[in-house]
C-alpha atoms as a PDB file:
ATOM      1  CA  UNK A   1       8.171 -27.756  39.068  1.00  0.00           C
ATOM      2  CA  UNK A   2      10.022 -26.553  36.311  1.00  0.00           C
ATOM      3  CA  UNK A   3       9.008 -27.910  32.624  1.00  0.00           C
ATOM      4  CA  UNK A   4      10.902 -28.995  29.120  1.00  0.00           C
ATOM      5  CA  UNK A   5       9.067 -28.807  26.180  1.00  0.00           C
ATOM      6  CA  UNK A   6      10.057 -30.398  23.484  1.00  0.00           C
ATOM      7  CA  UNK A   7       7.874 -29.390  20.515  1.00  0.00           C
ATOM      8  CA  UNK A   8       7.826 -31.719  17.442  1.00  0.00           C
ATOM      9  CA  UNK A   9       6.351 -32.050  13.928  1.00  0.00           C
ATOM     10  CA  UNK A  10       6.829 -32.287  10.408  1.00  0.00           C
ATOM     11  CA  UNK A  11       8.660 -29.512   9.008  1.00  0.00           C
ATOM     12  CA  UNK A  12       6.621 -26.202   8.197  1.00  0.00           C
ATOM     13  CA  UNK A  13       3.776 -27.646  10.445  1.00  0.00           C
ATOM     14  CA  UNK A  14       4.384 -24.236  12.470  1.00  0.00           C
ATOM     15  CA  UNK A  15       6.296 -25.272  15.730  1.00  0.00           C
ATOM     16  CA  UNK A  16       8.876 -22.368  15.532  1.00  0.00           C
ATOM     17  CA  UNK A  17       6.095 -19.524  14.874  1.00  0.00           C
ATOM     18  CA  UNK A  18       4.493 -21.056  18.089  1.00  0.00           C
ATOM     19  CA  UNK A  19       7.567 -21.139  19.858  1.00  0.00           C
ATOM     20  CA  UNK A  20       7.835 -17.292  19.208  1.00  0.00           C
ATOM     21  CA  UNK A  21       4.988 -16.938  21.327  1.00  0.00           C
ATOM     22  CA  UNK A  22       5.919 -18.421  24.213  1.00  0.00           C
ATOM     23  CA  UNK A  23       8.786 -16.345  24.362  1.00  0.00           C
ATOM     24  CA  UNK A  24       9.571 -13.727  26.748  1.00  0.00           C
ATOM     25  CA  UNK A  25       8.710 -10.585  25.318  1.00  0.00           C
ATOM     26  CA  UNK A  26      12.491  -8.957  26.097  1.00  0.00           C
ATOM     27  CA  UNK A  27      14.491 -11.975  25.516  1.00  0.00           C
ATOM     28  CA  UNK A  28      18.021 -11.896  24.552  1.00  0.00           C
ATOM     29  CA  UNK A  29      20.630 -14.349  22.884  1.00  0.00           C
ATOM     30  CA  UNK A  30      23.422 -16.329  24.283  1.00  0.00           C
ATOM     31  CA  UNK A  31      26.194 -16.372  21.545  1.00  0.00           C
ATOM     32  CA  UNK A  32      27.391 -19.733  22.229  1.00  0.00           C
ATOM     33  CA  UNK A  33      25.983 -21.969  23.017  1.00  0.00           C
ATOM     34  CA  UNK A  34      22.815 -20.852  21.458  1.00  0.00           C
ATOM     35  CA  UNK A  35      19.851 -19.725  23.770  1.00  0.00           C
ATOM     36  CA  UNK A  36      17.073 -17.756  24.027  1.00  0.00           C
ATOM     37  CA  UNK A  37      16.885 -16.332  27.414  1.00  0.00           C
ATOM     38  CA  UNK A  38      13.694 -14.105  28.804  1.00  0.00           C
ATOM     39  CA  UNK A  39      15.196 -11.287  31.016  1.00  0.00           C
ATOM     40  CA  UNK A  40      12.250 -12.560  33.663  1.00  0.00           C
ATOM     41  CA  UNK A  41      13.785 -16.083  34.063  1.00  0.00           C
ATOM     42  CA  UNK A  42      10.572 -17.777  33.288  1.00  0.00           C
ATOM     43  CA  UNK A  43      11.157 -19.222  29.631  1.00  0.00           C
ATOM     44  CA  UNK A  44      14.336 -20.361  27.531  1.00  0.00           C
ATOM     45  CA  UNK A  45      14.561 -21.483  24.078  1.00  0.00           C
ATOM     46  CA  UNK A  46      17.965 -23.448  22.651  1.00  0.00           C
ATOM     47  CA  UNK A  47      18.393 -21.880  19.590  1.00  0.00           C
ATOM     48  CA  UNK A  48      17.727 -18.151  18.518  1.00  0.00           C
ATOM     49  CA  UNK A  49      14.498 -16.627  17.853  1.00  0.00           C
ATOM     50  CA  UNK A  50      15.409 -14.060  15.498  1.00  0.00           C
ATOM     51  CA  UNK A  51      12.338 -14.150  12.782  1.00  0.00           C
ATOM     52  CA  UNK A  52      14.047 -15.979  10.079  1.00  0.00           C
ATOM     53  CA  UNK A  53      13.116 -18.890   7.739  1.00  0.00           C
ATOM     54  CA  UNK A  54      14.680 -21.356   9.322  1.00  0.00           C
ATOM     55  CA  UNK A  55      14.740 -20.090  13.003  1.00  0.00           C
ATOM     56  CA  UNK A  56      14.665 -21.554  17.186  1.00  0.00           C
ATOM     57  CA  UNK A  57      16.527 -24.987  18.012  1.00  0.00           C
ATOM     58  CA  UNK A  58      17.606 -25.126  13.679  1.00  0.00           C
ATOM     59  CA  UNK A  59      20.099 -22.459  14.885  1.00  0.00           C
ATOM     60  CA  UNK A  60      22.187 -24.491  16.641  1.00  0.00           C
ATOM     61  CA  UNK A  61      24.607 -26.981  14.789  1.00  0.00           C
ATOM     62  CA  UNK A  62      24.333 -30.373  15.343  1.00  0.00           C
ATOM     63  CA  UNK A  63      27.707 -31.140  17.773  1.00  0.00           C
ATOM     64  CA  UNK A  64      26.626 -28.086  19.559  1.00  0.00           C
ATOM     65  CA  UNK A  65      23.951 -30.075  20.975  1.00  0.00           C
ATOM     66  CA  UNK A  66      25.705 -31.565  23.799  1.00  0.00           C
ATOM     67  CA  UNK A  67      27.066 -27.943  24.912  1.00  0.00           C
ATOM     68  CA  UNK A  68      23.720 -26.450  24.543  1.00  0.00           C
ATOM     69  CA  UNK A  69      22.264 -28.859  27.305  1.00  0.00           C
ATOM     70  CA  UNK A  70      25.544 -28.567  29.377  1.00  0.00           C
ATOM     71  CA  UNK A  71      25.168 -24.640  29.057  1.00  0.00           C
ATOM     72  CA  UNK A  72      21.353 -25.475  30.548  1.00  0.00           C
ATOM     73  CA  UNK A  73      22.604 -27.421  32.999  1.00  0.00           C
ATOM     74  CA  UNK A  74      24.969 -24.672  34.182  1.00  0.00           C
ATOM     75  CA  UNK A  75      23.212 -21.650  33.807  1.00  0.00           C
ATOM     76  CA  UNK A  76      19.096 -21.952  32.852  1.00  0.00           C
ATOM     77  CA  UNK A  77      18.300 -25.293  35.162  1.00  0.00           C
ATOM     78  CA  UNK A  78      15.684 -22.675  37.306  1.00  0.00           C
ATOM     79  CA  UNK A  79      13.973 -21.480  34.127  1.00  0.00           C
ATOM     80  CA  UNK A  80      10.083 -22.419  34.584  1.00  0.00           C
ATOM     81  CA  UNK A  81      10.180 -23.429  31.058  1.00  0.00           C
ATOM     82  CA  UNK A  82      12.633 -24.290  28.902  1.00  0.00           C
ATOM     83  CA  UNK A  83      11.430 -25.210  24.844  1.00  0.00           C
ATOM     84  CA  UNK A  84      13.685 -27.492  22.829  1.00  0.00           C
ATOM     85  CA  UNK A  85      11.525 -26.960  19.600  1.00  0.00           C
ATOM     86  CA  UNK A  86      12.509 -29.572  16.490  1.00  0.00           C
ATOM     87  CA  UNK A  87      14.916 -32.399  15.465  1.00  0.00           C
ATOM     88  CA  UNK A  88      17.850 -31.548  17.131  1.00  0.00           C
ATOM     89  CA  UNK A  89      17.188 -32.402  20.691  1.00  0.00           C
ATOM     90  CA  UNK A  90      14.222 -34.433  19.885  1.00  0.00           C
ATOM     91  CA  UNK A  91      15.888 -37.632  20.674  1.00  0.00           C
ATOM     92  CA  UNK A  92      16.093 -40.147  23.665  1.00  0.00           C
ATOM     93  CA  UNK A  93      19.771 -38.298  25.068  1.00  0.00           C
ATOM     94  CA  UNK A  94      17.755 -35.348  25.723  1.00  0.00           C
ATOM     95  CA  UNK A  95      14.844 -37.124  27.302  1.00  0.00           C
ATOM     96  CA  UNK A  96      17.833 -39.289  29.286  1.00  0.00           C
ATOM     97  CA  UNK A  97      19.965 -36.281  29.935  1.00  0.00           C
ATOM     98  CA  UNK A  98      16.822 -34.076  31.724  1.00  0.00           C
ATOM     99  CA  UNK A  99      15.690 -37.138  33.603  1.00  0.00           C
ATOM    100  CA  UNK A 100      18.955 -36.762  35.728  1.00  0.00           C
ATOM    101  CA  UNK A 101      17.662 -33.746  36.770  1.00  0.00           C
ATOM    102  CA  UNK A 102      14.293 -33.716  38.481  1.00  0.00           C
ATOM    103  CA  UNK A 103      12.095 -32.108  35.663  1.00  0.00           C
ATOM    104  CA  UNK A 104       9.159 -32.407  34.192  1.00  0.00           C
ATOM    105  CA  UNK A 105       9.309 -33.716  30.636  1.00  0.00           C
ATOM    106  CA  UNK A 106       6.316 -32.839  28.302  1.00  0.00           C
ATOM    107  CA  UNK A 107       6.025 -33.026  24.326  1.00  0.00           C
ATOM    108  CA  UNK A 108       4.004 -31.369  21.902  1.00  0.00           C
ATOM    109  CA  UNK A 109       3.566 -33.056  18.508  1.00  0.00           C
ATOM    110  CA  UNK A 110       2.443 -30.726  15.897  1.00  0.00           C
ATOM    111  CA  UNK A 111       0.380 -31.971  13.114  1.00  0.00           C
ATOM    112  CA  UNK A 112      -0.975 -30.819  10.209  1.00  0.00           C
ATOM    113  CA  UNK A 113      -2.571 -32.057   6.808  1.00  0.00           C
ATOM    114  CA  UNK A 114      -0.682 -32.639   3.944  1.00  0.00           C
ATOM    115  CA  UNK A 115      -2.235 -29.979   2.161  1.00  0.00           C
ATOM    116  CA  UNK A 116      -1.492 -27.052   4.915  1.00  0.00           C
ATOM    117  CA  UNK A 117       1.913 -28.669   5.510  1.00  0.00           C
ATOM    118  CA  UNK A 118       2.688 -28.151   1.752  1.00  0.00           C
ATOM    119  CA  UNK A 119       0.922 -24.371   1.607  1.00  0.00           C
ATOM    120  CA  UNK A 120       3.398 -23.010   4.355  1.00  0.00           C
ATOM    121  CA  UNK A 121       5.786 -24.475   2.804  1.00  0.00           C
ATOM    122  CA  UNK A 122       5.525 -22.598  -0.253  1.00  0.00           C
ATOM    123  CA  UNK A 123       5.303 -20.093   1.852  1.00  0.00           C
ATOM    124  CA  UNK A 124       8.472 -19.992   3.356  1.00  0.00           C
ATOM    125  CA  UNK A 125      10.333 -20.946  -0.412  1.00  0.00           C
ATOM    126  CA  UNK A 126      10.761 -24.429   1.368  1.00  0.00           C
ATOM    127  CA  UNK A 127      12.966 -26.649  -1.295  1.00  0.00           C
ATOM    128  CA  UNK A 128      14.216 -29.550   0.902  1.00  0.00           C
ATOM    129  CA  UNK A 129      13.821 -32.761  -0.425  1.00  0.00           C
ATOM    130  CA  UNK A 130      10.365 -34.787   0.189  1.00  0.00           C
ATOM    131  CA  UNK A 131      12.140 -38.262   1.799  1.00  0.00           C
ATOM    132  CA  UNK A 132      13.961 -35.894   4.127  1.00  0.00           C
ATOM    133  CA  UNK A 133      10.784 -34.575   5.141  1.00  0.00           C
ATOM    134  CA  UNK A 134       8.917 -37.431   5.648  1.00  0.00           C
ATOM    135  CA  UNK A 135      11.876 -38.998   7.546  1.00  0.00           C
ATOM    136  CA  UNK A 136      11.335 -35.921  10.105  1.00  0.00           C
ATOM    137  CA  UNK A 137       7.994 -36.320  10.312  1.00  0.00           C
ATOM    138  CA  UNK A 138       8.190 -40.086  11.192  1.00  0.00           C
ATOM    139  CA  UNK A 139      10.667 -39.190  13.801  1.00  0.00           C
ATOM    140  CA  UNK A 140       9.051 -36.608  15.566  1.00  0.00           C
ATOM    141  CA  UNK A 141       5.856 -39.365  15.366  1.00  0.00           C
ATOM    142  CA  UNK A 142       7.901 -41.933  16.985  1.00  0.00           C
ATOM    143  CA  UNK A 143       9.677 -39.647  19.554  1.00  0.00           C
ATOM    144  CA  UNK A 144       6.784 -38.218  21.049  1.00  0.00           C
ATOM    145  CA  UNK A 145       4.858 -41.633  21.408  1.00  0.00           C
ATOM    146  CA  UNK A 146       7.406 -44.110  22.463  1.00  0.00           C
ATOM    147  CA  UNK A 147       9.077 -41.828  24.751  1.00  0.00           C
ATOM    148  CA  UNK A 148       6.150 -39.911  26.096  1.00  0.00           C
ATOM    149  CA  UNK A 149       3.218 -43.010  27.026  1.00  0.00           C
ATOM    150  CA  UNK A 150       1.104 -40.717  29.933  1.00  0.00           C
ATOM    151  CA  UNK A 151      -1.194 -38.893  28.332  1.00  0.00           C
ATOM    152  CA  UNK A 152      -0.645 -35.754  30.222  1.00  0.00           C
ATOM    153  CA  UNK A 153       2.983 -35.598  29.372  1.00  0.00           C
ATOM    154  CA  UNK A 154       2.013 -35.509  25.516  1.00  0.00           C
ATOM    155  CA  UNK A 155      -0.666 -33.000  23.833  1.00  0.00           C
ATOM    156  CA  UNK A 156      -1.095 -33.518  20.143  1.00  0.00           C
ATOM    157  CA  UNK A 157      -1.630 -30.640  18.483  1.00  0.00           C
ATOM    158  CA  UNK A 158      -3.797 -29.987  15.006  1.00  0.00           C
ATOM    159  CA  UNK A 159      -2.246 -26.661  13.743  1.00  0.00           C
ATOM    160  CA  UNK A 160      -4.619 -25.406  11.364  1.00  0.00           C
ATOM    161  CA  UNK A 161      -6.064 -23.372  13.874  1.00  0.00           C
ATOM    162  CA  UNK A 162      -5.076 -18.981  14.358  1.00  0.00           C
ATOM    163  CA  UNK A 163      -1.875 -18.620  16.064  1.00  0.00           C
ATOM    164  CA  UNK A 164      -3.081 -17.148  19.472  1.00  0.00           C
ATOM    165  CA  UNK A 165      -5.637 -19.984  19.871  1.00  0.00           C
ATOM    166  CA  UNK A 166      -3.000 -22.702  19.848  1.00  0.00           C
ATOM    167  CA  UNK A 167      -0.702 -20.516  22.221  1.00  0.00           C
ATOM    168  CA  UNK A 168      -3.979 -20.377  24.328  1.00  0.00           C
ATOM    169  CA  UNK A 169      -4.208 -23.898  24.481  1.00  0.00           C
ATOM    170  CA  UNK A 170      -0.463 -24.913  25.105  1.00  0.00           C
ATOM    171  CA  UNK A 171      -0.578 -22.549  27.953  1.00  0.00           C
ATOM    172  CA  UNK A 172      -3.305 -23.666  29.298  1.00  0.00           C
ATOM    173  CA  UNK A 173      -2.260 -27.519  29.067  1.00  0.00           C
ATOM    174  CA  UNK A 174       1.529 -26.295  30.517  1.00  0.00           C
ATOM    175  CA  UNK A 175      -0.136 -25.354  34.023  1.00  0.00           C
END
């Protein structure tokens, strides 16, 4: 059965460098909407993947959030995976709009401590403003627990641990 992941956290918790790994090695980009496609037809991504700051699902503007899941619908339905990483489809519409069509819905909320959410960061030059922040935070909080109850629909995951661990660990929860 084919899979959504939506992958949710605070800001800088590290849920677009994890995305990257999941990728398809030779992915390419849908212009419009905005897409990350692997050439094998196993994974998708809304949003490009290109290695920047702000990168994945922040790509795409907010109204082209509707046309991004009607572009899905249309043309990436048979991807094995498909990875709606952040705030912009983290919302009950999305969770609504993929019920309609026989897939599996899993989330994966990101956490971190303050003090490793505040190093990376600095790390990235991060400047947006703290009660922004801890608005997204509380919303990824409430979106993966009111809208994901079973337990094996939603893995919470502590990111202070290497990169290729946690990929090894999402994978492994994904089969």
């Amino acid at each position: 059965m084919n899979t959504i992941l939506f992958i949710v956290g605070a800001p800088g918790v590290g849920k677009t460098t994890l995305v990257r790994r999941l990728l398809e090695p030779d992915s390419f980009f849908n212009v419009k909407p905005k897409w990350t496609i692997g050439l094998n037809g196993l994974v998708c991504a809304a949003g490009h993947y290109t290695g920047g700051t702000f990168d994945g699902a922040d790509t795409v503007p907010y109204n082209g959030f509707l046309p991004a899941l009607q572009h899905w619908k249309e043309h990436l339905s048979d991807f094995k995976l498909t990875i709606l990483d952040g705030d912009r489809f983290s919302d009950k519409r999305s969770v609504e709009f993929f019920q309609t069509h026989g897939v599996r819905q899993k989330v994966l909320h990101c956490i971190a401590s303050s003090e490793l959410l505040a190093e990376r960061r600095n790390q990235r030059g991060s400047t947006q403003n703290p009660s922004w922040m801890k608005g997204r935070e509380t919303k990824s909080t409430r979106f993966a627990t009111d809208l994901f109850s079973p337990e094996d629909n939603r893995l919470i995951l502590q990111m202070h641990e290497a990169p290729e661990d946690l990929e090894r660990r999402v994978r492994k929860w994904l089969r």
